[in-house]
C-alpha atoms as a PDB file:
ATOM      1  CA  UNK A   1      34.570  16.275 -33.060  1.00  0.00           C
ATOM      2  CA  UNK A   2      34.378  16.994 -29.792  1.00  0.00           C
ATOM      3  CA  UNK A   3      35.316  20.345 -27.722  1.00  0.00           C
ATOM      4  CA  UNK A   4      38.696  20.646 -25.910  1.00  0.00           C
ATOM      5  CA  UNK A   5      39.247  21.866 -22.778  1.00  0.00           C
ATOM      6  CA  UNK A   6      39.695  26.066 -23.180  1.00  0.00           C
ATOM      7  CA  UNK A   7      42.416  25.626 -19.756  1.00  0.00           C
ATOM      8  CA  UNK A   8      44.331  23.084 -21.880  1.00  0.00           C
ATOM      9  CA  UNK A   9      44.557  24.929 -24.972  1.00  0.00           C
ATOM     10  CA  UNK A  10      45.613  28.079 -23.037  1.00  0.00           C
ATOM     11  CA  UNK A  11      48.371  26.020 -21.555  1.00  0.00           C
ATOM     12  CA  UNK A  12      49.742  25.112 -24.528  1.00  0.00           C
ATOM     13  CA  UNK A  13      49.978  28.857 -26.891  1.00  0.00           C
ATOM     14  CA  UNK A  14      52.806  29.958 -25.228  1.00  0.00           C
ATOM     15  CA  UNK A  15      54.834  26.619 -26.526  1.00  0.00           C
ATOM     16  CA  UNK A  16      52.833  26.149 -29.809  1.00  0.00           C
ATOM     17  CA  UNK A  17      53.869  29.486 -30.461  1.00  0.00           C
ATOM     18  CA  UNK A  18      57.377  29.660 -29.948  1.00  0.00           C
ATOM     19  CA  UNK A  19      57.634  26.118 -32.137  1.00  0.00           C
ATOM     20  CA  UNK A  20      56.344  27.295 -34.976  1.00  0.00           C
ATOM     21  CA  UNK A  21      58.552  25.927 -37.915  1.00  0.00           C
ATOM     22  CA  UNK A  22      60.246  29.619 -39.546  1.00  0.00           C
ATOM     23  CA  UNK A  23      59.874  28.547 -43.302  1.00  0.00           C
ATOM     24  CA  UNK A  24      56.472  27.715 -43.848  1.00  0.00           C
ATOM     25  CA  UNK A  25      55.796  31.293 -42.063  1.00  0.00           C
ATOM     26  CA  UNK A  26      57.979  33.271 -44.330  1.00  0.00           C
ATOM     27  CA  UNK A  27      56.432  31.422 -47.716  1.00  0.00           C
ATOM     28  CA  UNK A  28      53.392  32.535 -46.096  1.00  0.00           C
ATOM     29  CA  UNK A  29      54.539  36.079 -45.355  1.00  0.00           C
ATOM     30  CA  UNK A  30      55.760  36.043 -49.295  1.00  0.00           C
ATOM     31  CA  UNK A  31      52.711  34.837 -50.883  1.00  0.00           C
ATOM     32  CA  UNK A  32      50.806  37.714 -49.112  1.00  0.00           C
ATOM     33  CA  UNK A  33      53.540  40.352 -49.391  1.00  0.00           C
ATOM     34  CA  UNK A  34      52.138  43.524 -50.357  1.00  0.00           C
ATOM     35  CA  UNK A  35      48.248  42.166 -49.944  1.00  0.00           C
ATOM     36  CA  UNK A  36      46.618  45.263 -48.080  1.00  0.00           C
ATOM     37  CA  UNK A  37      43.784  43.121 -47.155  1.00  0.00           C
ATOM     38  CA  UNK A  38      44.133  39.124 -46.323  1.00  0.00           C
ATOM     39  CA  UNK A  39      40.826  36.709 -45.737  1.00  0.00           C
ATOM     40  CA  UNK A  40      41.677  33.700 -43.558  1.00  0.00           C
ATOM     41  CA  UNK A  41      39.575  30.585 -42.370  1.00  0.00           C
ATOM     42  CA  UNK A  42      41.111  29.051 -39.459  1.00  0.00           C
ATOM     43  CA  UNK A  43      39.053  25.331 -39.128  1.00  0.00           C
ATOM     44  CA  UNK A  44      39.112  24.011 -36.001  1.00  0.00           C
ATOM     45  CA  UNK A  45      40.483  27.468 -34.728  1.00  0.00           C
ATOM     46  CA  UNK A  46      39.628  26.742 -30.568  1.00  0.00           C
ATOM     47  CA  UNK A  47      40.606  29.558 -28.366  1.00  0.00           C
ATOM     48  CA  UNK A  48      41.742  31.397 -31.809  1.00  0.00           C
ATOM     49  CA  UNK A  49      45.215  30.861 -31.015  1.00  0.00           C
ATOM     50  CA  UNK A  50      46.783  30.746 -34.698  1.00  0.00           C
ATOM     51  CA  UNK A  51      45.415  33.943 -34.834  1.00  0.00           C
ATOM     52  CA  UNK A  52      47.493  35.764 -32.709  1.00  0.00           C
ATOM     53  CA  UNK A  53      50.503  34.242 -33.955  1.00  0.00           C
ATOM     54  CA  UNK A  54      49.950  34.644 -37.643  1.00  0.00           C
ATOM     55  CA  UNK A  55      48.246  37.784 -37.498  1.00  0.00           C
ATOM     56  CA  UNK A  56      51.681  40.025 -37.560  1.00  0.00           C
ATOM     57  CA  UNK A  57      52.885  38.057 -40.746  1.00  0.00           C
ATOM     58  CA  UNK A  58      49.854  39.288 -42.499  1.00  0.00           C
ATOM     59  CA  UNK A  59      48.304  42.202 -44.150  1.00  0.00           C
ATOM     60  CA  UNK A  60      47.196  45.548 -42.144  1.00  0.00           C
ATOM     61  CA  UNK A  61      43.607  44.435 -43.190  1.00  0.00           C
ATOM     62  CA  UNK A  62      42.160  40.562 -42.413  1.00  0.00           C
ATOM     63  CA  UNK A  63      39.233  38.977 -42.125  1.00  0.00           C
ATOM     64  CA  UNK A  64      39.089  35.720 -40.115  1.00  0.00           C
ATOM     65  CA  UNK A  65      36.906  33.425 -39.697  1.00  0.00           C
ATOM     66  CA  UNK A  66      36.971  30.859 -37.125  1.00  0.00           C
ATOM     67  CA  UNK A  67      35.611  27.593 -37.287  1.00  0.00           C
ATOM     68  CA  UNK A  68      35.146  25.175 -34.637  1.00  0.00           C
ATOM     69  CA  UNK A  69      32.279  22.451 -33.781  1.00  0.00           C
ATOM     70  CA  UNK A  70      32.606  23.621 -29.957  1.00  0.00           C
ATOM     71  CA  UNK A  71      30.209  26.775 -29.314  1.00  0.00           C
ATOM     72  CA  UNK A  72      31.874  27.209 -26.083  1.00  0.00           C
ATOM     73  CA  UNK A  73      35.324  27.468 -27.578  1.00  0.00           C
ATOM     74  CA  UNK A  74      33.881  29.865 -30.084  1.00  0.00           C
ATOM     75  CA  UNK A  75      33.114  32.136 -27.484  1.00  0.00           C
ATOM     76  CA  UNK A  76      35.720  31.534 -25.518  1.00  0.00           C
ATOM     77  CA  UNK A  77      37.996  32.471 -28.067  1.00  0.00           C
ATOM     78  CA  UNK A  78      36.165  35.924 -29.059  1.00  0.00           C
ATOM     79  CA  UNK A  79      36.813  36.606 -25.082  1.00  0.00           C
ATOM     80  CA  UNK A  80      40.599  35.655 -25.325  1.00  0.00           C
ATOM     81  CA  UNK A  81      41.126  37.871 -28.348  1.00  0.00           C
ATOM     82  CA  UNK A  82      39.446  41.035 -26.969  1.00  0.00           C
ATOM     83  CA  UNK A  83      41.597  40.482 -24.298  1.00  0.00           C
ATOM     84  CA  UNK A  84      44.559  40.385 -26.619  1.00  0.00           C
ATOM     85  CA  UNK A  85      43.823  43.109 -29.201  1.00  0.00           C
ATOM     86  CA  UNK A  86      45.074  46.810 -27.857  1.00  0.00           C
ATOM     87  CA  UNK A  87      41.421  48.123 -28.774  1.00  0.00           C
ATOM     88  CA  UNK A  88      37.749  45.745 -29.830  1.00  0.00           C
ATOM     89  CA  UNK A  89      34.079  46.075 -30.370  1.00  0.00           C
ATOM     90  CA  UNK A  90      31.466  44.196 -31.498  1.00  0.00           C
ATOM     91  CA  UNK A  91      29.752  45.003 -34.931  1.00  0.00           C
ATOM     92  CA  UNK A  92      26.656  42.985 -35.014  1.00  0.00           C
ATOM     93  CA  UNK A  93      27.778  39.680 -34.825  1.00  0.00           C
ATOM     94  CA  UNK A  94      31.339  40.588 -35.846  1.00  0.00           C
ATOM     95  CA  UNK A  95      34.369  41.250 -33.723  1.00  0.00           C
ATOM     96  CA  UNK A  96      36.263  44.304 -34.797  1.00  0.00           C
ATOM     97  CA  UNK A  97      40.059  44.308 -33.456  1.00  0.00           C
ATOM     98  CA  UNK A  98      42.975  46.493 -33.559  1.00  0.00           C
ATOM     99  CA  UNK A  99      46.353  44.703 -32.777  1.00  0.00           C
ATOM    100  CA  UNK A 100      48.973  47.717 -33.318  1.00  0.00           C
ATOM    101  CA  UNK A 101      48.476  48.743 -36.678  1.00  0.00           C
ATOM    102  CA  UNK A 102      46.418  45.891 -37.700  1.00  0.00           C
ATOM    103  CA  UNK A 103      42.634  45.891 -38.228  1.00  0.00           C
ATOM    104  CA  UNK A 104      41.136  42.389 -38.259  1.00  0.00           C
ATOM    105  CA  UNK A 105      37.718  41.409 -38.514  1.00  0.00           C
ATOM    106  CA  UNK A 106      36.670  38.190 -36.953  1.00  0.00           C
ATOM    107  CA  UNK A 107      33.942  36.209 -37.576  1.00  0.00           C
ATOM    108  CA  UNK A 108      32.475  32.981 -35.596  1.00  0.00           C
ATOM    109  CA  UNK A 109      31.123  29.926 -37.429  1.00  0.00           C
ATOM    110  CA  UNK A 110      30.073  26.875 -35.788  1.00  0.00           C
ATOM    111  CA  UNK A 111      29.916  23.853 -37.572  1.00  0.00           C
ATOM    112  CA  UNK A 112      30.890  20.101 -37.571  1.00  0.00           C
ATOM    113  CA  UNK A 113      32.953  19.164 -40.728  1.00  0.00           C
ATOM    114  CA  UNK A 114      32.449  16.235 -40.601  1.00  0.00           C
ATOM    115  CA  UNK A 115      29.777  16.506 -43.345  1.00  0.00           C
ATOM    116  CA  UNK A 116      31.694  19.134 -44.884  1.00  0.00           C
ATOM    117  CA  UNK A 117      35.289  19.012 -44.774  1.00  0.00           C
ATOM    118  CA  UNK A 118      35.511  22.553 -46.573  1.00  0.00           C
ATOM    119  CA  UNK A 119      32.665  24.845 -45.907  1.00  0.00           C
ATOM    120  CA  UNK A 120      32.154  27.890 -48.130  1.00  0.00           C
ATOM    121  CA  UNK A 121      33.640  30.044 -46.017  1.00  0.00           C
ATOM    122  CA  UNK A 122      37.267  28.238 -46.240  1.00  0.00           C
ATOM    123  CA  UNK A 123      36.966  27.708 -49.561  1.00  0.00           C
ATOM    124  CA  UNK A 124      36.428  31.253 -50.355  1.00  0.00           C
ATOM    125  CA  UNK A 125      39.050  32.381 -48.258  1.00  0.00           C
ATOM    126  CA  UNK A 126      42.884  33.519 -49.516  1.00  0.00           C
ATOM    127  CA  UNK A 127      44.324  31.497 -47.030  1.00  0.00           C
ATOM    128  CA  UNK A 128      43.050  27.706 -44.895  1.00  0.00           C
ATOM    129  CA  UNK A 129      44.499  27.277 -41.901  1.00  0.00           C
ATOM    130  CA  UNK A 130      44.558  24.027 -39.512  1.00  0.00           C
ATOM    131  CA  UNK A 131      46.393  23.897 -36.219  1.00  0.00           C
ATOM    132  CA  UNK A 132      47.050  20.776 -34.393  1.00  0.00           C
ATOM    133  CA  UNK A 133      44.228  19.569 -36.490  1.00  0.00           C
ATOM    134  CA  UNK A 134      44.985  16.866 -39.010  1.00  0.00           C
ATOM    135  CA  UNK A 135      46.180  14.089 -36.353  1.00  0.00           C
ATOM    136  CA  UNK A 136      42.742  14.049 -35.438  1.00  0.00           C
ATOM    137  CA  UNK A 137      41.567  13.563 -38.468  1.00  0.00           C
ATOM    138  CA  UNK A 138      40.856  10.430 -40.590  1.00  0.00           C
ATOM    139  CA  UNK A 139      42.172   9.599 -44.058  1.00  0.00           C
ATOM    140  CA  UNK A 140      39.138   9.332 -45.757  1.00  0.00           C
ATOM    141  CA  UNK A 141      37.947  12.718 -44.414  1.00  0.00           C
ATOM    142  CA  UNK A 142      41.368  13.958 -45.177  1.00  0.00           C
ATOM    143  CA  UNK A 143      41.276  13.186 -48.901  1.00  0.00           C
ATOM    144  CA  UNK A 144      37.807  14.554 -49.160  1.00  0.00           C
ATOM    145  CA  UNK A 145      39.274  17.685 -47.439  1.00  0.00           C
ATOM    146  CA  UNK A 146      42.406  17.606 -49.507  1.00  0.00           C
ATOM    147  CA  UNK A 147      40.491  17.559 -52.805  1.00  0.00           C
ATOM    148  CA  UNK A 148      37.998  19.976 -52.096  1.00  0.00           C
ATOM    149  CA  UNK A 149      41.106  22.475 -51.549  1.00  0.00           C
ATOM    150  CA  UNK A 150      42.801  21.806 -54.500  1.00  0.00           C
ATOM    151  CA  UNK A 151      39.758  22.797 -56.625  1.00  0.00           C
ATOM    152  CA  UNK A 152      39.389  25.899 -54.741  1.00  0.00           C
ATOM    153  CA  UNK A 153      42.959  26.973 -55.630  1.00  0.00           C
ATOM    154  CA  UNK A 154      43.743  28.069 -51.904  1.00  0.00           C
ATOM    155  CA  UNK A 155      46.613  27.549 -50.258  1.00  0.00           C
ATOM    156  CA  UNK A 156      46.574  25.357 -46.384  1.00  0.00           C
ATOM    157  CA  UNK A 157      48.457  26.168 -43.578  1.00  0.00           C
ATOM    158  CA  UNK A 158      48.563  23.474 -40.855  1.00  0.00           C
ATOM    159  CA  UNK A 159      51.038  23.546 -38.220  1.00  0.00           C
ATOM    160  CA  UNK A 160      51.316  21.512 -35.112  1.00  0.00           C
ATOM    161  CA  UNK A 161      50.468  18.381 -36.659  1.00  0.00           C
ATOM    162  CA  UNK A 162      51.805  15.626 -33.605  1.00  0.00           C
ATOM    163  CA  UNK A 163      54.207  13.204 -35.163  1.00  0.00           C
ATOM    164  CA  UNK A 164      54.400  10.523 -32.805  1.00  0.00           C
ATOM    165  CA  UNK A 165      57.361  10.851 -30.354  1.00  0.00           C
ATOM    166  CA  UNK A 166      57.339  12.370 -26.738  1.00  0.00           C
ATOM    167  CA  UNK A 167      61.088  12.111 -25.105  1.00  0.00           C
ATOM    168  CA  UNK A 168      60.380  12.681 -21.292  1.00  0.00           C
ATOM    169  CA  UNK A 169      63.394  13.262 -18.974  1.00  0.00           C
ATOM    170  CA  UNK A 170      64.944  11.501 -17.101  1.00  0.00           C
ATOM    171  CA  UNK A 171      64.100   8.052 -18.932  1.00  0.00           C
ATOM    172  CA  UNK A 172      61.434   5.570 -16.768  1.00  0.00           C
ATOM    173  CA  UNK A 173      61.210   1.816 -18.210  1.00  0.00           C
ATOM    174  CA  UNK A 174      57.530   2.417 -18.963  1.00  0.00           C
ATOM    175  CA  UNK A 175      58.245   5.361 -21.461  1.00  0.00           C
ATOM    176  CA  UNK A 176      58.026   2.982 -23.995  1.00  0.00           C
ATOM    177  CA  UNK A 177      55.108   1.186 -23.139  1.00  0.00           C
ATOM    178  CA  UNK A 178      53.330   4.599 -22.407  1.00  0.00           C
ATOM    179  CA  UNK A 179      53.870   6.354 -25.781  1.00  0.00           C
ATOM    180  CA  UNK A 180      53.219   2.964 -27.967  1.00  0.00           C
ATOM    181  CA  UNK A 181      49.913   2.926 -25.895  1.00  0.00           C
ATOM    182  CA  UNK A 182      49.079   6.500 -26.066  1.00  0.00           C
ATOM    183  CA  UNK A 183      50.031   5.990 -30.307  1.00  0.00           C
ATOM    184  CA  UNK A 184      47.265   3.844 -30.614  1.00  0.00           C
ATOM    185  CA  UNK A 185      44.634   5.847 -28.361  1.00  0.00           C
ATOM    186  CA  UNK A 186      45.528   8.414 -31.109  1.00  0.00           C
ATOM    187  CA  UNK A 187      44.022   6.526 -33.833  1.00  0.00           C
ATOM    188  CA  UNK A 188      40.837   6.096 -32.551  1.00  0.00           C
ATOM    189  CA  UNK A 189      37.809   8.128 -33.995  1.00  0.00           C
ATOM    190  CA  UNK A 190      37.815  11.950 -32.773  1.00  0.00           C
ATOM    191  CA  UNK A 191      34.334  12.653 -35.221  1.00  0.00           C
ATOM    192  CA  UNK A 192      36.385  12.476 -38.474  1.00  0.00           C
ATOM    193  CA  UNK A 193      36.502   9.074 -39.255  1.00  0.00           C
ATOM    194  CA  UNK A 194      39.504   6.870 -37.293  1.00  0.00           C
ATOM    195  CA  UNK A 195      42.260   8.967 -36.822  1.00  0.00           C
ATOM    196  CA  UNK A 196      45.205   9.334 -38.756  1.00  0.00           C
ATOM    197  CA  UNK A 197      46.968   9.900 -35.395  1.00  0.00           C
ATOM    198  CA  UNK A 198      51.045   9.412 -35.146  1.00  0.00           C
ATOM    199  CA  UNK A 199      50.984   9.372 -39.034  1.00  0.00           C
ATOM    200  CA  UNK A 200      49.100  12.529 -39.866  1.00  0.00           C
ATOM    201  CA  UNK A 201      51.895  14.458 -41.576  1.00  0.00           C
ATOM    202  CA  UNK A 202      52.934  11.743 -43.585  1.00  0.00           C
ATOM    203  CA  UNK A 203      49.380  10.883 -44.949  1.00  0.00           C
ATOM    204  CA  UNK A 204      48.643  14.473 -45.281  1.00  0.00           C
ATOM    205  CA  UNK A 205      51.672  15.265 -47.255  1.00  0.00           C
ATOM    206  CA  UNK A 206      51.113  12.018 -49.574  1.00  0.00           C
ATOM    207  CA  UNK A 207      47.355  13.053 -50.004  1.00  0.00           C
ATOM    208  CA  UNK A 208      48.094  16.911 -51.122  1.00  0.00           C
ATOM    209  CA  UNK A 209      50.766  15.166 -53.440  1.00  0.00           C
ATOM    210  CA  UNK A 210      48.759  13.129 -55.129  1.00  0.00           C
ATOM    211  CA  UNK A 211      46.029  15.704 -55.470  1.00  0.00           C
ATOM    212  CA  UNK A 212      48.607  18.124 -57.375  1.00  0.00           C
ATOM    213  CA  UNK A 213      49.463  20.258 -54.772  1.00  0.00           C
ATOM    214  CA  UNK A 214      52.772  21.040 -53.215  1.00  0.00           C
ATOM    215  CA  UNK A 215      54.084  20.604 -50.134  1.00  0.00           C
ATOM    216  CA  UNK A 216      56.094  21.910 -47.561  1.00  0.00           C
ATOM    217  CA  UNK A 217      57.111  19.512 -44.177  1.00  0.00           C
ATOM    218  CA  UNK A 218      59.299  21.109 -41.564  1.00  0.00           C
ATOM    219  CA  UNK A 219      59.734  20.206 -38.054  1.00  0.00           C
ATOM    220  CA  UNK A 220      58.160  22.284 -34.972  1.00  0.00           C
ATOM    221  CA  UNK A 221      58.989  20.281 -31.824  1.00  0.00           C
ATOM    222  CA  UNK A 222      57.856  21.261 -28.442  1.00  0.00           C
ATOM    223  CA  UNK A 223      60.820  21.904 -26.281  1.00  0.00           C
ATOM    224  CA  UNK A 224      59.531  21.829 -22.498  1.00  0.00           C
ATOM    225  CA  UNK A 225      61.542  22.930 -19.740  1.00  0.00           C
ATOM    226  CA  UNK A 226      61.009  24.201 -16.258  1.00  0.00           C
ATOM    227  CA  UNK A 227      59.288  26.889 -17.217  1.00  0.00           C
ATOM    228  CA  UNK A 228      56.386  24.705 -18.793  1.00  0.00           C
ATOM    229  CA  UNK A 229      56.515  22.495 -15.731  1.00  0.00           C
ATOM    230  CA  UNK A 230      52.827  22.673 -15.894  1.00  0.00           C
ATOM    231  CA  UNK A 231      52.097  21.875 -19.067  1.00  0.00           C
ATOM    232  CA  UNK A 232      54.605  18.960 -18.727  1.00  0.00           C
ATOM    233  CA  UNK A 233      51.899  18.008 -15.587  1.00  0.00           C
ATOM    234  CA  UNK A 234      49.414  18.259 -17.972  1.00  0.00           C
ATOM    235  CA  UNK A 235      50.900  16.366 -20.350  1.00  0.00           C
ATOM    236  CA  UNK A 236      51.866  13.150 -18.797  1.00  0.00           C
ATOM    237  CA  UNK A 237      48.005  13.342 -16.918  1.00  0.00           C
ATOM    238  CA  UNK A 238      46.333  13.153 -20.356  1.00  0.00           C
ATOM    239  CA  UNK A 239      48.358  10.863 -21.373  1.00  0.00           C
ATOM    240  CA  UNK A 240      47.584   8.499 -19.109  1.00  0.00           C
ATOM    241  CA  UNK A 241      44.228   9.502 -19.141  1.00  0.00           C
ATOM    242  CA  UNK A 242      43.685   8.156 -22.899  1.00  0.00           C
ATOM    243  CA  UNK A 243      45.711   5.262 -22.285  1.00  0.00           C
ATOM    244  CA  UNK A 244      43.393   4.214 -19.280  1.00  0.00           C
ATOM    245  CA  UNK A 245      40.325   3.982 -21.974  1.00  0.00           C
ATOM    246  CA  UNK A 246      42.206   1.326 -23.889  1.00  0.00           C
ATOM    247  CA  UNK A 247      40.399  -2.272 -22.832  1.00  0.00           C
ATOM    248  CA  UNK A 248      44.431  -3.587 -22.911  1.00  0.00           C
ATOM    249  CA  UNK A 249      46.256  -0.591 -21.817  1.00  0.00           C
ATOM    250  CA  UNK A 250      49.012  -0.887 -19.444  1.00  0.00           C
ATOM    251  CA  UNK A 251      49.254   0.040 -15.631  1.00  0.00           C
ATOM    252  CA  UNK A 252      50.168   3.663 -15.505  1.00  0.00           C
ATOM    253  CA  UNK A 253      50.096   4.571 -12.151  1.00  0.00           C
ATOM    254  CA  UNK A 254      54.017   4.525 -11.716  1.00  0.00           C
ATOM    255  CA  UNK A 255      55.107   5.894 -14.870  1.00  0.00           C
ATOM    256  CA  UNK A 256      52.636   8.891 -13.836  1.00  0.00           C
ATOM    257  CA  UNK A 257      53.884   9.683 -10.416  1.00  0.00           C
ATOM    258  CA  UNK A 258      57.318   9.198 -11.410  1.00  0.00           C
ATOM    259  CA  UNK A 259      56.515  11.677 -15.033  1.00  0.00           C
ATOM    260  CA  UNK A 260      54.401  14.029 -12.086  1.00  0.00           C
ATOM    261  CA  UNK A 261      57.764  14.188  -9.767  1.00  0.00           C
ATOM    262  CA  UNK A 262      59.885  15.031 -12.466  1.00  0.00           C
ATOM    263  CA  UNK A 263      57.869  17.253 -14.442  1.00  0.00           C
ATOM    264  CA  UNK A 264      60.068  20.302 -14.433  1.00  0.00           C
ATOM    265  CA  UNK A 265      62.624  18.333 -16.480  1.00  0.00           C
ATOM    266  CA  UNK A 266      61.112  18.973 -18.952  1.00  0.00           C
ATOM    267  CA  UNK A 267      59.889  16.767 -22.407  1.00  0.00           C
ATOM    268  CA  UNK A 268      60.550  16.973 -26.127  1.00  0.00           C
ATOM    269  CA  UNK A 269      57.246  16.518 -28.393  1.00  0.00           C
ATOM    270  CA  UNK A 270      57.284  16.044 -32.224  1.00  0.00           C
ATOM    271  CA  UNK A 271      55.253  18.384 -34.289  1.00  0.00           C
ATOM    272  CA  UNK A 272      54.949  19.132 -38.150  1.00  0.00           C
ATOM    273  CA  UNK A 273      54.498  22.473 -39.732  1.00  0.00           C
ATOM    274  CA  UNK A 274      52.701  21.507 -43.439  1.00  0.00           C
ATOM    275  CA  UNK A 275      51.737  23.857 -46.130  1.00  0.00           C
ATOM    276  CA  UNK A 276      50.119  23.013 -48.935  1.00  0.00           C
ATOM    277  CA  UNK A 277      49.731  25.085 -52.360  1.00  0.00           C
ATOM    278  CA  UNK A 278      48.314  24.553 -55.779  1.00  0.00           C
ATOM    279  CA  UNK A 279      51.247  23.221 -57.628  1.00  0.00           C
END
């Protein structure tokens, strides 16, 4: 798969984070209740975002370790969470940080799953975790994923999972046109096989079912305002962006302007919060 940009993904934490679905984060905060010490593998884990926002739900004591394809983003991230932490140092390799009264050890692993949906380091972990992930993601690689986990026994947290709708305000005719086109960009292959895209949460849901796990759906919609008028911007430019590599996609350059003018009114994107746990 290849790297995001770290400028995008920094644009979006403040909104991922506030979206977050509540009750897949308190069976989370249950099933670790009184752990002292909590590992977690975060696959995919970018700037290290999910991170910061599950952190406080766990354990005084974790051990994370972030995987990601992207060396860049790897490093990127060990910058952003230094920055973050009240206190950090470097332990050969290892980033030691103290977040209040949280100690949390971070490693760095960079690898391309595509060869191995579940490296040992997930699979060894007390706790997978996925963000924004699994739409990019193909079904085969999915089930091979999917079954890997079960055996392990380990629970999978993956939040953010896009679900196919964007609501822009106010309405343009081409809204239509533009997220049907954007849909299909979606499914093309990201690394992982063709992508499961718009109907990621579904598949993922029916694949952890059928593997014996169970499975927990709940909505976490991004709610854009003013206030995210520039990830709004954002927004509408890479979505035209990935329409504009389709041979047959459709002439943009209205919509845009018109999405670009009217940016700080804001747009509603669906999101799925999924957790998966041996049955």
């Amino acid at each position: 798969m290849s790297g995001f940009d770290p400028d995008w993904l920094d644009l979006r934490e403040p909104a991922d984070h506030r979206s977050l679905a509540n009750e897949p984060l308190e069976r989370i905060a249950a099933l670790f209740a009184g752990r002292e010490t909590v590992s977690v593998t975060d696959l995919g884990a970018g700037s290290g975002s999910l991170l910061r926002a599950l952190s406080p739900r766990l354990g005084p004591k974790q051990r994370w370790t972030l995987v990601d394809a992207d060396e860049g983003l790897l490093a990127h991230a060990r910058t952003r969470l230094s920055k973050w932490a009240d206190a950090s140092s470097d332990a050969g390799g290892r980033l030691l940080l103290q977040k209040t009264a949280t100690e949390i050890e971070v490693m760095t692993l960079a690898r391309d799953l595509s060869a191995d949906p579940l490296p040992a380091a997930a699979a060894e972990a007390d706790l997978v975790t996925a963000s924004a992930f699994f739409d990019l993601a193909g079904h085969d690689w999915t089930e091979a994923f999917v079954s890997r986990l079960a055996a392990s026994g380990k629970p999978l947290y993956a939040p953010l999972v896009y679900a196919g709708e964007k609501r822009f305000s106010p309405a343009h005719r081409l809204d239509a046109a533009a997220l049907e086109a954007f849909n299909r960009h979606q499914l093309r292959d990201k690394g992982l096989g063709p992508a499961m895209g718009p109907g990621a949460a579904l598949g993922l849901a029916e694949i952890g079912r059928a593997a014996g796990l169970a499975c927990l759906s709940s909505p976490s919609p991004w709610r854009l305002d003013e206030a995210d008028e520039a990830l709004t911007r954002r927004l509408a430019s890479d979505m035209a962006q990935a329409i504009a590599e389709l041979p047959d996609g459709p002439e943009l350059g209205e919509w845009l302007a018109f999405r670009l003018e009217h940016a700080a009114s804001g747009v509603g994107v669906a999101h799925e919060d999924l957790l998966l746990q041996p049955g």
